[in-house]
PDB file of N, CA and C in Angstrom:
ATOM      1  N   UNK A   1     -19.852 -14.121   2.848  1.00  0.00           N
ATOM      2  CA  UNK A   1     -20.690 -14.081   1.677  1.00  0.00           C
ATOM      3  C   UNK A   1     -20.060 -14.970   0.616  1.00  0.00           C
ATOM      4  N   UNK A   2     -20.293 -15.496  -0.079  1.00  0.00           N
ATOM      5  CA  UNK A   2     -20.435 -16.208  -0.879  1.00  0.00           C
ATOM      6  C   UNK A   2     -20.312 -15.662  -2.617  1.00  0.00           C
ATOM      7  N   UNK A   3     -18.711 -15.887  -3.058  1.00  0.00           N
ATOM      8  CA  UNK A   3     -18.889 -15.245  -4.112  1.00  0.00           C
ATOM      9  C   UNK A   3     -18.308 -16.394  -5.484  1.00  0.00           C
ATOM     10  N   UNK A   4     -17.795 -15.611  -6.734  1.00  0.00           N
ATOM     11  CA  UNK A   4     -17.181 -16.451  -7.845  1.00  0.00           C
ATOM     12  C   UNK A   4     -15.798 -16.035  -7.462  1.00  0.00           C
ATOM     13  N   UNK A   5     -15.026 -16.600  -7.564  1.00  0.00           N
ATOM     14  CA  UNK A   5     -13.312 -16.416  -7.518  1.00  0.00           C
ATOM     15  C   UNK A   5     -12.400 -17.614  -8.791  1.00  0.00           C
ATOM     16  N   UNK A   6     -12.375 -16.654  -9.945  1.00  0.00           N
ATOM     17  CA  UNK A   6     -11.622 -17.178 -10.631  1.00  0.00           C
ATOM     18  C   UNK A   6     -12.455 -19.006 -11.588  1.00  0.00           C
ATOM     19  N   UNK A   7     -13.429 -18.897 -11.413  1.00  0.00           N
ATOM     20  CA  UNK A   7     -14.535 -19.780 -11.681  1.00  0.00           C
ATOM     21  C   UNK A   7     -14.930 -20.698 -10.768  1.00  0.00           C
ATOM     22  N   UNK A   8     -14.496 -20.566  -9.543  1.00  0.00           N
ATOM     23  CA  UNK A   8     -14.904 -21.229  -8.604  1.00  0.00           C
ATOM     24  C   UNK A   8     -15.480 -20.787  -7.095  1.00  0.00           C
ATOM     25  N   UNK A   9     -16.277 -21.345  -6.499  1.00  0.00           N
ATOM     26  CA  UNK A   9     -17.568 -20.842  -5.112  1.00  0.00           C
ATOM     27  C   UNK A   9     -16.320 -20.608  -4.211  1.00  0.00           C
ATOM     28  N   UNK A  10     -16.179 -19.491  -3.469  1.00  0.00           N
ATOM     29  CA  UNK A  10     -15.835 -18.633  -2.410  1.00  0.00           C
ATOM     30  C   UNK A  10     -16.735 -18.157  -1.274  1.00  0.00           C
ATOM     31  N   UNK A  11     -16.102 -18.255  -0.008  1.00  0.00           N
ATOM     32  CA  UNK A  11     -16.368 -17.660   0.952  1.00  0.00           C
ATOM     33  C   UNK A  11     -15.689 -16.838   1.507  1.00  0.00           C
ATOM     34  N   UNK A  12     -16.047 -15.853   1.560  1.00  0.00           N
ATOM     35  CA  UNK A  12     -15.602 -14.908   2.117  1.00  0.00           C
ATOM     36  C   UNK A  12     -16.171 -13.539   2.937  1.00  0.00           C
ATOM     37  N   UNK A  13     -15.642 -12.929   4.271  1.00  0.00           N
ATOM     38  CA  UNK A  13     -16.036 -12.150   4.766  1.00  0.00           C
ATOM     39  C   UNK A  13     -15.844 -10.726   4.961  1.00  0.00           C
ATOM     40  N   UNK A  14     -14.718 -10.706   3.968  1.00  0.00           N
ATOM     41  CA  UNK A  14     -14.612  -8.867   3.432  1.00  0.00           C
ATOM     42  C   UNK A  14     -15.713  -8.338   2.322  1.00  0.00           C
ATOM     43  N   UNK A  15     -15.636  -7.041   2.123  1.00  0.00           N
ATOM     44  CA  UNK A  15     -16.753  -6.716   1.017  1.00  0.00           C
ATOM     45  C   UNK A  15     -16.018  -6.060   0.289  1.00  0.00           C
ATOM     46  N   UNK A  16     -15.265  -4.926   0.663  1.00  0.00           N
ATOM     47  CA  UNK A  16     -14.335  -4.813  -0.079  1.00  0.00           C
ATOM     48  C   UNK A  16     -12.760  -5.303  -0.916  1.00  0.00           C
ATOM     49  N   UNK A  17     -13.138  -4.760  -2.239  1.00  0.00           N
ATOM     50  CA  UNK A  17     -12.226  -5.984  -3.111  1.00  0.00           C
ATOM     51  C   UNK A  17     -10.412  -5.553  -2.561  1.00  0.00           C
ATOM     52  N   UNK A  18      -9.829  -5.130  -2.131  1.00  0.00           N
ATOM     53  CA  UNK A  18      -8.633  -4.872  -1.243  1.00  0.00           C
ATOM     54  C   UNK A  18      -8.462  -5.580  -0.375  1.00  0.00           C
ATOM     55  N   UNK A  19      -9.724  -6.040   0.286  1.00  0.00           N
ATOM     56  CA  UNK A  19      -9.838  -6.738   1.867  1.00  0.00           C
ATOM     57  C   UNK A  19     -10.345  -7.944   1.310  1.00  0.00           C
ATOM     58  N   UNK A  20     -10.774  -8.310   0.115  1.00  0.00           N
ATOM     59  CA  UNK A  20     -11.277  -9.805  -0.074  1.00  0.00           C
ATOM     60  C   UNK A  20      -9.844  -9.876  -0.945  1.00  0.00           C
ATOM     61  N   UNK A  21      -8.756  -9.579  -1.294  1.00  0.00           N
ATOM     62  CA  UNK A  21      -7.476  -9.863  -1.958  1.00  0.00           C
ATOM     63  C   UNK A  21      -6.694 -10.280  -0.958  1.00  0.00           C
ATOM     64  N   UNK A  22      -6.561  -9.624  -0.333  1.00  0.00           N
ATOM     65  CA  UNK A  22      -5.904  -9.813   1.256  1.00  0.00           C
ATOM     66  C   UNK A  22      -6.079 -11.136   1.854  1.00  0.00           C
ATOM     67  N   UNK A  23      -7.698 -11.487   2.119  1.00  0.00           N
ATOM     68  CA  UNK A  23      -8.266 -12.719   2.720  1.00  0.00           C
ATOM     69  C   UNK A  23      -8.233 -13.437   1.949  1.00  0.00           C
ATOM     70  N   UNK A  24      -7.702 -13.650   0.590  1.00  0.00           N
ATOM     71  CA  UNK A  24      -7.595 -15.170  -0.220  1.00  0.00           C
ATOM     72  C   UNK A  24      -6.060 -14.834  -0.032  1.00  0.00           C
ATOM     73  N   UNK A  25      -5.084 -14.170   0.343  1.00  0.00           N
ATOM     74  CA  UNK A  25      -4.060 -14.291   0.462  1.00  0.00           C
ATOM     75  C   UNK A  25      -3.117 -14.048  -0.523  1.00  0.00           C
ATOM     76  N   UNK A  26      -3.614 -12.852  -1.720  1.00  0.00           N
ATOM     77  CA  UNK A  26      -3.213 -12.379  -2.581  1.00  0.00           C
ATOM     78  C   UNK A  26      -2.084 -11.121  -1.775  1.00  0.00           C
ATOM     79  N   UNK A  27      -2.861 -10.622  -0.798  1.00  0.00           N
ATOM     80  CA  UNK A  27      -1.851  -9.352   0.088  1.00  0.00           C
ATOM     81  C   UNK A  27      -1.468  -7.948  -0.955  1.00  0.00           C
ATOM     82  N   UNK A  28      -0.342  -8.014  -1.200  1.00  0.00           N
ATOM     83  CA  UNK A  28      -0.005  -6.943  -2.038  1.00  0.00           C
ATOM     84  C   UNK A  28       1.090  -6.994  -3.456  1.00  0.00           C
ATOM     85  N   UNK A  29       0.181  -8.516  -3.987  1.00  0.00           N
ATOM     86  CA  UNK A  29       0.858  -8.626  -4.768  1.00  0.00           C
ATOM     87  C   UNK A  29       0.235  -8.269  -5.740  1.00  0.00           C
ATOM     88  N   UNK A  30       1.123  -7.917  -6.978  1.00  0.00           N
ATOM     89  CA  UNK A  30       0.700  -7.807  -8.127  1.00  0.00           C
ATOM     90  C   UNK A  30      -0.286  -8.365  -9.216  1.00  0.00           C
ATOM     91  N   UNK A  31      -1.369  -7.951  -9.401  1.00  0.00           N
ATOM     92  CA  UNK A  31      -2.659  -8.560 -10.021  1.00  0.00           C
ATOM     93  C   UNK A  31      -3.330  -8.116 -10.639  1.00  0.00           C
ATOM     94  N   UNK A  32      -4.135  -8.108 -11.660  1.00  0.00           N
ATOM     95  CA  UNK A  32      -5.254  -7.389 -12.498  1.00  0.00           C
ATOM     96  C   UNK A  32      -6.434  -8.320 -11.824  1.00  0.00           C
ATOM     97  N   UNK A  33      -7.292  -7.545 -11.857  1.00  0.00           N
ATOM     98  CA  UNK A  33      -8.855  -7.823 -11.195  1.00  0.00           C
ATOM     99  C   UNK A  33      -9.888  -7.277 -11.922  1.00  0.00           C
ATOM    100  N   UNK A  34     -10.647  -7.979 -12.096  1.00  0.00           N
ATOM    101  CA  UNK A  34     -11.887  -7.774 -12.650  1.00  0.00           C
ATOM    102  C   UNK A  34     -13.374  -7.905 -11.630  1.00  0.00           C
ATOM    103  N   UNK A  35     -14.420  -7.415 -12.171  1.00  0.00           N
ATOM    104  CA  UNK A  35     -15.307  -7.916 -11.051  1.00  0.00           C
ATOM    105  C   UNK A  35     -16.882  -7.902 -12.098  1.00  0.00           C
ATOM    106  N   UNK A  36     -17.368  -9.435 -12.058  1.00  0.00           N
ATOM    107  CA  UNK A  36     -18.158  -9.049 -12.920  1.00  0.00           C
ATOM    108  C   UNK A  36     -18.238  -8.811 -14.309  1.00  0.00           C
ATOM    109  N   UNK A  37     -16.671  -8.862 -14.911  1.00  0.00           N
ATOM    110  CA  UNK A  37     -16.416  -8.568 -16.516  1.00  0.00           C
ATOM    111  C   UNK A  37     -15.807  -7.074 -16.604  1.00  0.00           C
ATOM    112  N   UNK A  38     -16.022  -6.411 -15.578  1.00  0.00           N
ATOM    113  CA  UNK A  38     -15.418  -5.285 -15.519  1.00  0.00           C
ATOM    114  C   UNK A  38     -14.052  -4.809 -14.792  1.00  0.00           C
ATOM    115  N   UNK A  39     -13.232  -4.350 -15.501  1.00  0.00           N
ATOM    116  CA  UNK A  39     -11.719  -4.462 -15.064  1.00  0.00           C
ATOM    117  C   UNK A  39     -11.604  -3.415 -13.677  1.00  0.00           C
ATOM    118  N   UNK A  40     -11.075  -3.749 -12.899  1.00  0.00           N
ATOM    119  CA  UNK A  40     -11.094  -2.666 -11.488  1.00  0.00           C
ATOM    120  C   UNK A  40      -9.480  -2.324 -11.435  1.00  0.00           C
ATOM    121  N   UNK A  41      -9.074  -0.908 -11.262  1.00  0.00           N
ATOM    122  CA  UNK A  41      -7.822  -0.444 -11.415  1.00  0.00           C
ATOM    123  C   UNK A  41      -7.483  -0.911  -9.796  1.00  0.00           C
ATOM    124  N   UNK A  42      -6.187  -0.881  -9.413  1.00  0.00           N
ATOM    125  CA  UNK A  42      -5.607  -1.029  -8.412  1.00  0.00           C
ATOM    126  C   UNK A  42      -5.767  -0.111  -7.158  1.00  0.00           C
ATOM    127  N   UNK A  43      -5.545   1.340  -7.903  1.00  0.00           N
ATOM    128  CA  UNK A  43      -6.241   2.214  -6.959  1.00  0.00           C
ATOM    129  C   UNK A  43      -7.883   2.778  -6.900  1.00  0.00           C
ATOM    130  N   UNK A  44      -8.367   1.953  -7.499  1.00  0.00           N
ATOM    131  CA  UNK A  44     -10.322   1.840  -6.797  1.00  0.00           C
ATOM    132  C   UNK A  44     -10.156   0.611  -6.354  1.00  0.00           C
ATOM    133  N   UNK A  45      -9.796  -0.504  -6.126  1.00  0.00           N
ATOM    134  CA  UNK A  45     -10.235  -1.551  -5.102  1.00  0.00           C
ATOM    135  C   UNK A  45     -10.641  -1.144  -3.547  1.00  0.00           C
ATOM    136  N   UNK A  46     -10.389  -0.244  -3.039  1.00  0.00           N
ATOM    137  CA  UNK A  46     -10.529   0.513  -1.844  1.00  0.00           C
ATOM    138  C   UNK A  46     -12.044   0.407  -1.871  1.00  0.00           C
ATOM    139  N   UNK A  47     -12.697   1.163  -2.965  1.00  0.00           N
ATOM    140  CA  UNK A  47     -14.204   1.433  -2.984  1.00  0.00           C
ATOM    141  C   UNK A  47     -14.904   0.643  -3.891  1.00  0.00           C
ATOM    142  N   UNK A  48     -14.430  -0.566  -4.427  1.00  0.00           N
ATOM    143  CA  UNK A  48     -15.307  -1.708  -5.234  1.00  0.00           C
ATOM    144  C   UNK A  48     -15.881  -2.494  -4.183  1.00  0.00           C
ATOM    145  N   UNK A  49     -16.493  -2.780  -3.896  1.00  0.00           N
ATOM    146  CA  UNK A  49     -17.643  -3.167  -3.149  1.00  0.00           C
ATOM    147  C   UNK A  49     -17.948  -4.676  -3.744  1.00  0.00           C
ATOM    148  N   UNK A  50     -17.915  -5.662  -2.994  1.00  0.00           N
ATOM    149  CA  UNK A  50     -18.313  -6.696  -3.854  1.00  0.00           C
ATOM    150  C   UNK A  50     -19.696  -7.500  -2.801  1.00  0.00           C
ATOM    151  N   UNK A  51     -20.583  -8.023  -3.904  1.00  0.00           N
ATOM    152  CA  UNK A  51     -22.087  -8.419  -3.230  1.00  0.00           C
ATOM    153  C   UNK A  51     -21.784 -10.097  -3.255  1.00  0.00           C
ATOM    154  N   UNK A  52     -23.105 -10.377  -2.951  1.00  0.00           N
ATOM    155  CA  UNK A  52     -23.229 -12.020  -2.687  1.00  0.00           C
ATOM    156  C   UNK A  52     -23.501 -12.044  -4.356  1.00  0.00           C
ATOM    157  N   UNK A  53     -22.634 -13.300  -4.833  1.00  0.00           N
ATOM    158  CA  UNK A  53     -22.930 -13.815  -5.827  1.00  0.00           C
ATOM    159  C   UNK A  53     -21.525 -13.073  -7.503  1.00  0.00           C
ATOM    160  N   UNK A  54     -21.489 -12.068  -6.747  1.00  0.00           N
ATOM    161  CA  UNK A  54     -20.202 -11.288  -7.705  1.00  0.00           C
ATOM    162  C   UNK A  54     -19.471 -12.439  -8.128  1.00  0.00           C
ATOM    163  N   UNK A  55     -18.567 -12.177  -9.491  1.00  0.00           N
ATOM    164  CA  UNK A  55     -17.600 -12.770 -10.241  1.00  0.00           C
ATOM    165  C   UNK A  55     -16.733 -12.098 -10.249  1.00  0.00           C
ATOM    166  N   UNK A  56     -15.591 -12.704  -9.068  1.00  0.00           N
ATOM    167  CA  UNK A  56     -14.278 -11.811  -9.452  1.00  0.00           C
ATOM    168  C   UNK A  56     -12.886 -12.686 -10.116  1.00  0.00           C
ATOM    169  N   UNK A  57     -12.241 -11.624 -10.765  1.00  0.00           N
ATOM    170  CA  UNK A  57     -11.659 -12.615 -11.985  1.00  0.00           C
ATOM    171  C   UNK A  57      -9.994 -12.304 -11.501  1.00  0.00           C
ATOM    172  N   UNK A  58      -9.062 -13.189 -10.998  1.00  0.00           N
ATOM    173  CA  UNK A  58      -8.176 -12.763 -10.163  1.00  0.00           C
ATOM    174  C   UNK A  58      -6.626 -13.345 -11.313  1.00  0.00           C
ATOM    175  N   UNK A  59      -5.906 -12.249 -11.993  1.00  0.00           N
ATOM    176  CA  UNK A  59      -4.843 -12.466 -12.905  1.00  0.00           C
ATOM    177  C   UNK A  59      -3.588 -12.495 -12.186  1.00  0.00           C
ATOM    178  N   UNK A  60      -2.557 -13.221 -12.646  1.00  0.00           N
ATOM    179  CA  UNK A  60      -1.143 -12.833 -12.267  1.00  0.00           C
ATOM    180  C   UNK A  60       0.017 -12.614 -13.440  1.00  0.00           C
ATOM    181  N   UNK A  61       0.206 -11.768 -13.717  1.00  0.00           N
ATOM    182  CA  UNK A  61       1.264 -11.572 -14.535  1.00  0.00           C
ATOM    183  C   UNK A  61       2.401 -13.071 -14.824  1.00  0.00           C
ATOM    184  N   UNK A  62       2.317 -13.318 -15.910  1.00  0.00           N
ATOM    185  CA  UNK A  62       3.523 -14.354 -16.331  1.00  0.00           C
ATOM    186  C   UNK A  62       4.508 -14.013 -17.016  1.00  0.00           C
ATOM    187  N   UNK A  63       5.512 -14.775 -16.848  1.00  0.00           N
ATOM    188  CA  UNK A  63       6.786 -14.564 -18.291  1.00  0.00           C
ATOM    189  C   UNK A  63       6.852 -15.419 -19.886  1.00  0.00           C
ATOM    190  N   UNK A  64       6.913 -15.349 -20.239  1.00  0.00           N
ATOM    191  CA  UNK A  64       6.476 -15.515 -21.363  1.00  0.00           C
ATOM    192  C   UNK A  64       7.067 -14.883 -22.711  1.00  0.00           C
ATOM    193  N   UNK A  65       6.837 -16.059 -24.155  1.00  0.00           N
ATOM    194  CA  UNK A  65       6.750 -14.698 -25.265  1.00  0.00           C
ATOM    195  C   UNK A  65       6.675 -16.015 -26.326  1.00  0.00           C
TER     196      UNK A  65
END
C-alpha cells in the first residue's frame, strides 16, 4: 500500500504501524511517530492500523541545546 513517510511516497506491505517501522528498517529503535497529525505512543503501535494514503511522521531523537 502506498503511504506518506516523513513527506515522501512509500510502499509498503505491513498495516500495522510496528510492522511498517520494522519494514522501513527503523526495528526497535527509538522514535516518536505520528500518524496523520496524531501522535501514536509506543505501546499502541501494535493496534494503529495504517490505510492507503496515511501520513506517517517518523522522529529521531537528537543531541543538541
Amino acid at each position: 500500500m502506498k503511504i506518506i513517510i516523513n513527506g515522501r511516497s512509500a510502499e509498503v506491505t505491513a498495516t500495522a504501524l510496528d510492522r511498517v517501522l520494522i519494514e522501513l528498517g527503523y526495528g526497535e529503535a527509538r522514535v516518536a511517530t505520528a500518524v496523520n497529525g496524531a501522535f501514536v505512543a509506543r505501546e499502541m503501535r501494535t493496534k494503529c492500523t495504517l490505510n492507503e494514503g496515511d501520513r506517517l511522521e517518523v522522529v529521531t531523537p537528537r543531541q543538541g541545546g
